[in-house]
C-alpha atoms as a PDB file:
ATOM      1  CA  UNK A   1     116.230 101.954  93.389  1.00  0.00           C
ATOM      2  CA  UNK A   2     116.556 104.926  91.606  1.00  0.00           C
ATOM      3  CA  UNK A   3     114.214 108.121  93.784  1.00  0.00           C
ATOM      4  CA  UNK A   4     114.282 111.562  92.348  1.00  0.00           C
ATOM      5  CA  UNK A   5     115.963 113.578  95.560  1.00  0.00           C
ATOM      6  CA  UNK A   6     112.892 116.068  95.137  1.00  0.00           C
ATOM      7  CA  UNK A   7     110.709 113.366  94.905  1.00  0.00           C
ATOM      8  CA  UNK A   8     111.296 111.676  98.095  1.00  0.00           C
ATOM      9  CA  UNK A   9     111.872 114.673 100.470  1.00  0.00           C
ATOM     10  CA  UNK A  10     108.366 115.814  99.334  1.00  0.00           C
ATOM     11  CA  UNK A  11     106.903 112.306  99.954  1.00  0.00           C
ATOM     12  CA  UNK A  12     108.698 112.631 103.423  1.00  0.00           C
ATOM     13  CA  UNK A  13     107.542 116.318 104.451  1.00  0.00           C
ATOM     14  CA  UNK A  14     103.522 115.266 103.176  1.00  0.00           C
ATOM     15  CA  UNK A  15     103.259 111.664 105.023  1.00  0.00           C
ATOM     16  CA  UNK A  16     105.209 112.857 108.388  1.00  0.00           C
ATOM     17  CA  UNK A  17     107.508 109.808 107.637  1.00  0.00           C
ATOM     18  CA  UNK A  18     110.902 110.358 110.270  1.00  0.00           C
ATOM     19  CA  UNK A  19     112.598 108.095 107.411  1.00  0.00           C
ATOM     20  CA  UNK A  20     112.624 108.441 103.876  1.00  0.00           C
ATOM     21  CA  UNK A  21     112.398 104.576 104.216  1.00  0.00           C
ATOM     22  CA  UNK A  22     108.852 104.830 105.645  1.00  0.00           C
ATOM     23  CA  UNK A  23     107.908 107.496 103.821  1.00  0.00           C
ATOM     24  CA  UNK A  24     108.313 104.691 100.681  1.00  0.00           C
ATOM     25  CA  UNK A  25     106.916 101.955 102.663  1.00  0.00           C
ATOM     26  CA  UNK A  26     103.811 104.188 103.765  1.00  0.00           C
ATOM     27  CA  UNK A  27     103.352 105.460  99.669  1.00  0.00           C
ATOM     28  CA  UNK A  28     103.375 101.914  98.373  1.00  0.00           C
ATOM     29  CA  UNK A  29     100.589 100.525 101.185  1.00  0.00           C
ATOM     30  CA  UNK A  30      98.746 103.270 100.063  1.00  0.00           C
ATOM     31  CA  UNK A  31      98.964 102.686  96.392  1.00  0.00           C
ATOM     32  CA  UNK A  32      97.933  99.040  97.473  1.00  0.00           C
ATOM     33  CA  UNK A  33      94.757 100.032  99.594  1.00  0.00           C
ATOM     34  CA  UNK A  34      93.524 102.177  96.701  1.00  0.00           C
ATOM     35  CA  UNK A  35      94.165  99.621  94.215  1.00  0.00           C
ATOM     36  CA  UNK A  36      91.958  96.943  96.188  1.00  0.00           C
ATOM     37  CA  UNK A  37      89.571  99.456  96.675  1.00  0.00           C
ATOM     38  CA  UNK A  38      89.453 100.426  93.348  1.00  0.00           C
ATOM     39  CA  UNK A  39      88.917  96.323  92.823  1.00  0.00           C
ATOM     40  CA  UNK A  40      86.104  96.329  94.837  1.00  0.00           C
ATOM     41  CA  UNK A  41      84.020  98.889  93.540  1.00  0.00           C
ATOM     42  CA  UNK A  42      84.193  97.074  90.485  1.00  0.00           C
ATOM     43  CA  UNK A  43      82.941  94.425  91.807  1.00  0.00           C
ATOM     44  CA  UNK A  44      80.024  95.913  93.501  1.00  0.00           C
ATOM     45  CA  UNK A  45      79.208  98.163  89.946  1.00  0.00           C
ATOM     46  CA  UNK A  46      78.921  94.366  88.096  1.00  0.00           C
ATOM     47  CA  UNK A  47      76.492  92.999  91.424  1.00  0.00           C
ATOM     48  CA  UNK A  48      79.180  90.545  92.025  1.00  0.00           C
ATOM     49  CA  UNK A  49      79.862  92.067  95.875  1.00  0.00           C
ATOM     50  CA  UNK A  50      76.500  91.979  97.795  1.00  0.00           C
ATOM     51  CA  UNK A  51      77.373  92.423 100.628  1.00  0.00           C
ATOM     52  CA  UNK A  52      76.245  95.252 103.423  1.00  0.00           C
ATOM     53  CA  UNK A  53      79.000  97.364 105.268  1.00  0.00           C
ATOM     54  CA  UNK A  54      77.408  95.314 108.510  1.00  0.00           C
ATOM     55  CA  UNK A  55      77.956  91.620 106.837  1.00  0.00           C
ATOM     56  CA  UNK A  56      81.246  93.173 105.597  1.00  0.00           C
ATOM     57  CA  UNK A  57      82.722  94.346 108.842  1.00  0.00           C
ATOM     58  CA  UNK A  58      81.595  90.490 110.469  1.00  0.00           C
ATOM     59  CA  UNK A  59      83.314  88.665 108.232  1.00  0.00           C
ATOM     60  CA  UNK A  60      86.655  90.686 108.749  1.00  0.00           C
ATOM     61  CA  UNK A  61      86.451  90.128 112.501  1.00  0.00           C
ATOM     62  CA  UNK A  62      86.615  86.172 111.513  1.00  0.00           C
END
């Protein structure tokens, strides 16, 4: 992988990473978490998702 220096120390000082490693690791699951969120409010503007934050929440604890 090629990280601009800058890049990464910045990424470091703004997540509180100790690692630059986990600094990467914790910037890519957040770029995934927004993604599928971004996913679901699609869904929910087309009435495909229907369900309430209480239905949600039961089914996760499945």
């Amino acid at each position: 992988m090629n990280i601009p220096e800058d890049l990464l120390k910045e990424a470091v000082r703004a997540s509180g990473a100790t690692t630059r490693t986990m600094a990467v690791v914790m910037g890519l699951e957040e770029l995934i978490r927004k993604k599928r969120l971004e996913k679901l409010l699609q869904l929910k503007g087309l009435g495909a998702l229907r369900l309430s934050q209480k239905k949600l929440a039961a089914s996760r604890r499945r």
